[in-house]
PDB file of N, CA and C in Angstrom:
ATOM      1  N   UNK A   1       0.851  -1.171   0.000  1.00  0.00           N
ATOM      2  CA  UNK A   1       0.000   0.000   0.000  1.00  0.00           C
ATOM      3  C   UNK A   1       0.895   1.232   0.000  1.00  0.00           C
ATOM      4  N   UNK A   2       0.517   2.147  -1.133  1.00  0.00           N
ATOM      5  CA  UNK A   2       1.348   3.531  -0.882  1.00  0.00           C
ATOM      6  C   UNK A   2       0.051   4.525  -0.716  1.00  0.00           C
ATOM      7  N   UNK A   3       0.792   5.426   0.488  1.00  0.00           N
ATOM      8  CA  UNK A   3       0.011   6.303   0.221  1.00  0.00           C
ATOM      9  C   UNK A   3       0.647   8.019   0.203  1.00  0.00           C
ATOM     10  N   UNK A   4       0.571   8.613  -0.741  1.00  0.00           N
ATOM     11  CA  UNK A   4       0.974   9.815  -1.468  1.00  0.00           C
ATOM     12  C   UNK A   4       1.001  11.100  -0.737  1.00  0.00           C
ATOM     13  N   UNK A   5       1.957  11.179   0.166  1.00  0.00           N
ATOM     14  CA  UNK A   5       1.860  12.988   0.534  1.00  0.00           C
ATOM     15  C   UNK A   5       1.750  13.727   0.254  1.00  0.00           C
ATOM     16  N   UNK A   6       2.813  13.814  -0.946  1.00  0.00           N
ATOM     17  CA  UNK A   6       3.164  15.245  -2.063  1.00  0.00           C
ATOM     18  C   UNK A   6       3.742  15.116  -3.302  1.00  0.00           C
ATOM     19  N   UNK A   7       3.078  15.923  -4.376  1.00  0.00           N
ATOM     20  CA  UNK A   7       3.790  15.319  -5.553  1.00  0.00           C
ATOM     21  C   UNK A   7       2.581  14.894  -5.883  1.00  0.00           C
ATOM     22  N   UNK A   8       1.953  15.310  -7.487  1.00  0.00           N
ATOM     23  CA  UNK A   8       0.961  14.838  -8.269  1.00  0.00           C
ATOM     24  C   UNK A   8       1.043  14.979  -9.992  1.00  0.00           C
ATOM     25  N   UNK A   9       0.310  14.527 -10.844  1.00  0.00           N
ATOM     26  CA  UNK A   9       0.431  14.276 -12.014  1.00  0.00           C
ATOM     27  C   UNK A   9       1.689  13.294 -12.095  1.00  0.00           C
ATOM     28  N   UNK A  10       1.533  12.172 -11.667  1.00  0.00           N
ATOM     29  CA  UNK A  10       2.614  11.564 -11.530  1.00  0.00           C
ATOM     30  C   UNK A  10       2.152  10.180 -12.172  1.00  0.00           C
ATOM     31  N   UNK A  11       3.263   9.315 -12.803  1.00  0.00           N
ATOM     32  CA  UNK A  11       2.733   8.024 -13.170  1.00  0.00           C
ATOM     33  C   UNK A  11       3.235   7.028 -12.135  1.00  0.00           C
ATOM     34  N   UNK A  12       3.065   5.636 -11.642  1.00  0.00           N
ATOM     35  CA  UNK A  12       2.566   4.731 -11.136  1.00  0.00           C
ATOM     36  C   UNK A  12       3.181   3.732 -12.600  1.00  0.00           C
ATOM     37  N   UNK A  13       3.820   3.327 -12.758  1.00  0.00           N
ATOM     38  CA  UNK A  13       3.916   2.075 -13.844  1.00  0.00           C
ATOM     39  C   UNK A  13       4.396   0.894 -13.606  1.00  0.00           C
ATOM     40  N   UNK A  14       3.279  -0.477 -13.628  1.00  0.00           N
ATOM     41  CA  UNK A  14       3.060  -1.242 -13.439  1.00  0.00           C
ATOM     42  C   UNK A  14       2.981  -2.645 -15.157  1.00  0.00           C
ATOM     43  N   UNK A  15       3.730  -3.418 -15.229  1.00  0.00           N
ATOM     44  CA  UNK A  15       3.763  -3.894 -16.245  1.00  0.00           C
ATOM     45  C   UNK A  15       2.472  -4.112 -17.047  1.00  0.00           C
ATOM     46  N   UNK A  16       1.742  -3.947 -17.204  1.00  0.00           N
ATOM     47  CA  UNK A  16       0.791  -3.701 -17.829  1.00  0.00           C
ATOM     48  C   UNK A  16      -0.538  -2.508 -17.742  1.00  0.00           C
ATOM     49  N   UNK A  17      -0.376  -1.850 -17.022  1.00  0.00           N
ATOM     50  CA  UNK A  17      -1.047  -0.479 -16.721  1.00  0.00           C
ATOM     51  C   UNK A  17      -0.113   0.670 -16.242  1.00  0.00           C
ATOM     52  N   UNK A  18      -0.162   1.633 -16.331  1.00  0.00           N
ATOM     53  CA  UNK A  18       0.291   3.160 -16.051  1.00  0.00           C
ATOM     54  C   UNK A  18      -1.519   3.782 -14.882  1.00  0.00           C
ATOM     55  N   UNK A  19      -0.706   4.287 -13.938  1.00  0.00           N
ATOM     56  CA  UNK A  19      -1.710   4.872 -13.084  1.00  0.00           C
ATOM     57  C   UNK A  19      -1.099   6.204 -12.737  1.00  0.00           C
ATOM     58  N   UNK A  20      -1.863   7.073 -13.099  1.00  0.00           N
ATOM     59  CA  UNK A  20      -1.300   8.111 -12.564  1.00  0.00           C
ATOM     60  C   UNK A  20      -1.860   8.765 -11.195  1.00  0.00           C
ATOM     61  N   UNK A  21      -1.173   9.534 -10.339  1.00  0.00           N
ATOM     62  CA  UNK A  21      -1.964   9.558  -8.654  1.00  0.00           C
ATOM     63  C   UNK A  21      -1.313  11.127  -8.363  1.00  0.00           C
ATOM     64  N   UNK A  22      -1.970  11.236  -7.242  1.00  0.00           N
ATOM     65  CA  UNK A  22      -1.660  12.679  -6.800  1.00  0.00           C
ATOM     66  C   UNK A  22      -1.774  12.616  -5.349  1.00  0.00           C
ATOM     67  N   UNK A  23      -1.577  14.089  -4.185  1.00  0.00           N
ATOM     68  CA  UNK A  23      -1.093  14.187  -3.256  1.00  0.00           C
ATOM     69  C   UNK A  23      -2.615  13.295  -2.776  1.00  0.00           C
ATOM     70  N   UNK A  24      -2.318  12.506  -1.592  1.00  0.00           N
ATOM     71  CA  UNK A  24      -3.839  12.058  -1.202  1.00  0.00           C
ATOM     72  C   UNK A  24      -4.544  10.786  -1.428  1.00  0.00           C
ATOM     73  N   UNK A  25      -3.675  10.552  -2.444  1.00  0.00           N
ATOM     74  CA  UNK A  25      -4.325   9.098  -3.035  1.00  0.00           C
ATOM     75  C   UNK A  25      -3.463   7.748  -2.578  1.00  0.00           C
ATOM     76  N   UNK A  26      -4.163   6.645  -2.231  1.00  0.00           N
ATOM     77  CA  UNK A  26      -3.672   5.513  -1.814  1.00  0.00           C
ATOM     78  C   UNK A  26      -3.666   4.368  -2.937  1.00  0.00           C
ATOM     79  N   UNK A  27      -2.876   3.714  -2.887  1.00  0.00           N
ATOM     80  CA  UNK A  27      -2.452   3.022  -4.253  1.00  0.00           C
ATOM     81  C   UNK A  27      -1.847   1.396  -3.640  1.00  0.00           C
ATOM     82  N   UNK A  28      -2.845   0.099  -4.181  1.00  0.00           N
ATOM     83  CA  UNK A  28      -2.496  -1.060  -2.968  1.00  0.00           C
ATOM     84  C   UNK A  28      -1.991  -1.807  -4.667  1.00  0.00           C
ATOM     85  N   UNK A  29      -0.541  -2.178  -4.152  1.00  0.00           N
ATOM     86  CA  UNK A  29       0.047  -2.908  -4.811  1.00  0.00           C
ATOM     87  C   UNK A  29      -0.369  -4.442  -4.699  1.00  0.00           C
ATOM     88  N   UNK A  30       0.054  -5.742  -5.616  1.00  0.00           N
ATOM     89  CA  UNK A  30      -0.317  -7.095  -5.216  1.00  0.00           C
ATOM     90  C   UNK A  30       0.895  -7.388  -4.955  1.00  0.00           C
ATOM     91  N   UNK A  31       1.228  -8.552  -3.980  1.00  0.00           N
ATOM     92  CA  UNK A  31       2.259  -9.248  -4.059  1.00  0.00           C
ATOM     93  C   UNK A  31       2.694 -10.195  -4.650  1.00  0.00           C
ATOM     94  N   UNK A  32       4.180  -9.165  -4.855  1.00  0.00           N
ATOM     95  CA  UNK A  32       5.657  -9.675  -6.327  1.00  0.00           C
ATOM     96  C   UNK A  32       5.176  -9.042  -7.301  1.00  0.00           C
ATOM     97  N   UNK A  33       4.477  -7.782  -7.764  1.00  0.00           N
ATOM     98  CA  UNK A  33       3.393  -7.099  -8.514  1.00  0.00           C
ATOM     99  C   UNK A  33       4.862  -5.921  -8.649  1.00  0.00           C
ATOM    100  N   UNK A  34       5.362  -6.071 -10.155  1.00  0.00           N
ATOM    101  CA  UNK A  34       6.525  -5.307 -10.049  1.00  0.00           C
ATOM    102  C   UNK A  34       5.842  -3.735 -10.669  1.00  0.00           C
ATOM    103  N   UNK A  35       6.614  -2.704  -9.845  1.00  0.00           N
ATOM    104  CA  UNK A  35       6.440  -1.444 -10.621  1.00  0.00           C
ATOM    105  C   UNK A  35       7.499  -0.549 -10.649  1.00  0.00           C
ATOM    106  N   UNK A  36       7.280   0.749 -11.092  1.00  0.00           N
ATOM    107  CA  UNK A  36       8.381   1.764 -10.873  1.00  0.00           C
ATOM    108  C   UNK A  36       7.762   2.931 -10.732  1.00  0.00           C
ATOM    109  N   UNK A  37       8.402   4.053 -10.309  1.00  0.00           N
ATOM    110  CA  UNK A  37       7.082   5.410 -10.574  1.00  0.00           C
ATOM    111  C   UNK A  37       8.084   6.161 -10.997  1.00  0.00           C
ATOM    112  N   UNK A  38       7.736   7.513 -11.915  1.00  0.00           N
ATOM    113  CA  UNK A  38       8.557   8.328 -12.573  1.00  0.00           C
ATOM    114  C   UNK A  38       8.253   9.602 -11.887  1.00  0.00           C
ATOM    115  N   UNK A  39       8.908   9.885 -10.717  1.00  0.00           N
ATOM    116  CA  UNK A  39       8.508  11.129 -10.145  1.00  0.00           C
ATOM    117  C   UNK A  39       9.246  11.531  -8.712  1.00  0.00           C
ATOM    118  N   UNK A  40       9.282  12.831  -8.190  1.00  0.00           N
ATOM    119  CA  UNK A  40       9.665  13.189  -6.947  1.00  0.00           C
ATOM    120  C   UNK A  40       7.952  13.348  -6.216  1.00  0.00           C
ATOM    121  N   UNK A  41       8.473  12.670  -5.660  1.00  0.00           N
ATOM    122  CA  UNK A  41       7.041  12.818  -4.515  1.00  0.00           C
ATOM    123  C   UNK A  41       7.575  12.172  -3.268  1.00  0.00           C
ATOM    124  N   UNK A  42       6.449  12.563  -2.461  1.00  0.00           N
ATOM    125  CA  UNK A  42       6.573  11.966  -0.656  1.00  0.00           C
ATOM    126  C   UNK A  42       5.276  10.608  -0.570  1.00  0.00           C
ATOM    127  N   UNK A  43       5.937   9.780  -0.362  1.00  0.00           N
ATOM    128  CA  UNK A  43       4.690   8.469  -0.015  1.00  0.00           C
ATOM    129  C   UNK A  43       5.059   8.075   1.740  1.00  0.00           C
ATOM    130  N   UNK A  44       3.998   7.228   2.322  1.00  0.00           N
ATOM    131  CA  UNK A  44       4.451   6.295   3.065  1.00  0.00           C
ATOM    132  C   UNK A  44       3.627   5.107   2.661  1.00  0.00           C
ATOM    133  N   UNK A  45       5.070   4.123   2.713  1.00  0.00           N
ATOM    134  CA  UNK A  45       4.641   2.740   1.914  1.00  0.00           C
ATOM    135  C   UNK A  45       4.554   1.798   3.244  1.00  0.00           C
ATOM    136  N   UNK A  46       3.623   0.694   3.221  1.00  0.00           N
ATOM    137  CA  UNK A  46       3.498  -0.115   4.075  1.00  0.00           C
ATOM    138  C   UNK A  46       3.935  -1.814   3.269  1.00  0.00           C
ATOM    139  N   UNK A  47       4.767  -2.383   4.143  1.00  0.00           N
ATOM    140  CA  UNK A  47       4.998  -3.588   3.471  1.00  0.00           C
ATOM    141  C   UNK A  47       5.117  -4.606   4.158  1.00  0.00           C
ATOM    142  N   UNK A  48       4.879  -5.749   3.623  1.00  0.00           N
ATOM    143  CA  UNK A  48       4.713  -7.290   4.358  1.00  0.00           C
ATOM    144  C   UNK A  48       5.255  -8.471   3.024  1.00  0.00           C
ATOM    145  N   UNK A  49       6.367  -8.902   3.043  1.00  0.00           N
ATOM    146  CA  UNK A  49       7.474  -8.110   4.383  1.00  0.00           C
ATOM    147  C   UNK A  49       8.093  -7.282   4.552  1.00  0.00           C
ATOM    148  N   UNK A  50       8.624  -7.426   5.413  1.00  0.00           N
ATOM    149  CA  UNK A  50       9.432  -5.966   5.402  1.00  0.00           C
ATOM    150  C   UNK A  50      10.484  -5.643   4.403  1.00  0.00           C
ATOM    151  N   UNK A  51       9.938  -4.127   4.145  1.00  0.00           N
ATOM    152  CA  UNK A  51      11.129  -3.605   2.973  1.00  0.00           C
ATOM    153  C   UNK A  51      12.671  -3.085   3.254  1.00  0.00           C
ATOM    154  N   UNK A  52      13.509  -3.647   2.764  1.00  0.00           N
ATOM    155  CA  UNK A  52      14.718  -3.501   3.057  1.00  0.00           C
ATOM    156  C   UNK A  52      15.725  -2.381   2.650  1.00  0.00           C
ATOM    157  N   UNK A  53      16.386  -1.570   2.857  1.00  0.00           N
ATOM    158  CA  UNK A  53      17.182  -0.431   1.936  1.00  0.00           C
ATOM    159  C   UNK A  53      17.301  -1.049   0.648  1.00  0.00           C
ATOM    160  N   UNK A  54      18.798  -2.268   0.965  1.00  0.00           N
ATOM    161  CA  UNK A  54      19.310  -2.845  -0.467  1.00  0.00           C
ATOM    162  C   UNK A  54      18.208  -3.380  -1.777  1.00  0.00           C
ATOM    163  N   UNK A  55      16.716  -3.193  -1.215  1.00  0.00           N
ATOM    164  CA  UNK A  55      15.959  -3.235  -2.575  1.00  0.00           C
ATOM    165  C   UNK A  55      15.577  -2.565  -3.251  1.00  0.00           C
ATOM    166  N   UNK A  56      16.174  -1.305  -2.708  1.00  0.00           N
ATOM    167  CA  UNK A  56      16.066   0.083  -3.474  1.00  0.00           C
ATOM    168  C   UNK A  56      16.850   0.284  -4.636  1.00  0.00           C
ATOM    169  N   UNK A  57      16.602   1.033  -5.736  1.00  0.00           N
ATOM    170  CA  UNK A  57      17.392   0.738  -6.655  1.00  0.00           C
ATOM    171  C   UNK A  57      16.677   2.264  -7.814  1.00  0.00           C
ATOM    172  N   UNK A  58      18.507   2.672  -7.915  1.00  0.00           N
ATOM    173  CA  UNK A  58      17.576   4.420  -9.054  1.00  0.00           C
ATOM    174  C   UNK A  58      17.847   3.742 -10.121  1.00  0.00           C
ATOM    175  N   UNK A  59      16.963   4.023 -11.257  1.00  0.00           N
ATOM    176  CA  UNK A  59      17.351   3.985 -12.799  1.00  0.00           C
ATOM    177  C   UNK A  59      17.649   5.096 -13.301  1.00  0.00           C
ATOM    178  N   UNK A  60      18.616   5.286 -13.767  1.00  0.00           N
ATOM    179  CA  UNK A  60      18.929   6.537 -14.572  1.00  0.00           C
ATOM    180  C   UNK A  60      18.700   6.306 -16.056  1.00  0.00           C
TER     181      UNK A  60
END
């Protein structure tokens, strides 16, 4: 589950859909449900299990 502090007009991309979300909106991922988002924004993400630093990862 993310849910969006700050930061809108933003995409959400998910291998087969693009979602775009804004400050406010909650967004429930599935699990192993891969995505990426293209944006600076503030979320707080909730995860089970727990999310680790080293699975963080920038694409340039």
């Amino acid at each position: 589950m993310i849910y969006v502090l700050s930061g809108g007009g933003r995409e959400l991309h998910f291998v087969n859909r693009v979602v775009e979300f804004k400050a406010g909106d909650a967004i429930l991922i599935d699990k192993g449900e891969k995505y990426f988002w293209v944006a600076h924004c503030t979320v707080v993400m909730a995860c089970s299990p727990a999310w680790r630093p080293e699975q963080h990862k920038i694409v340039k």
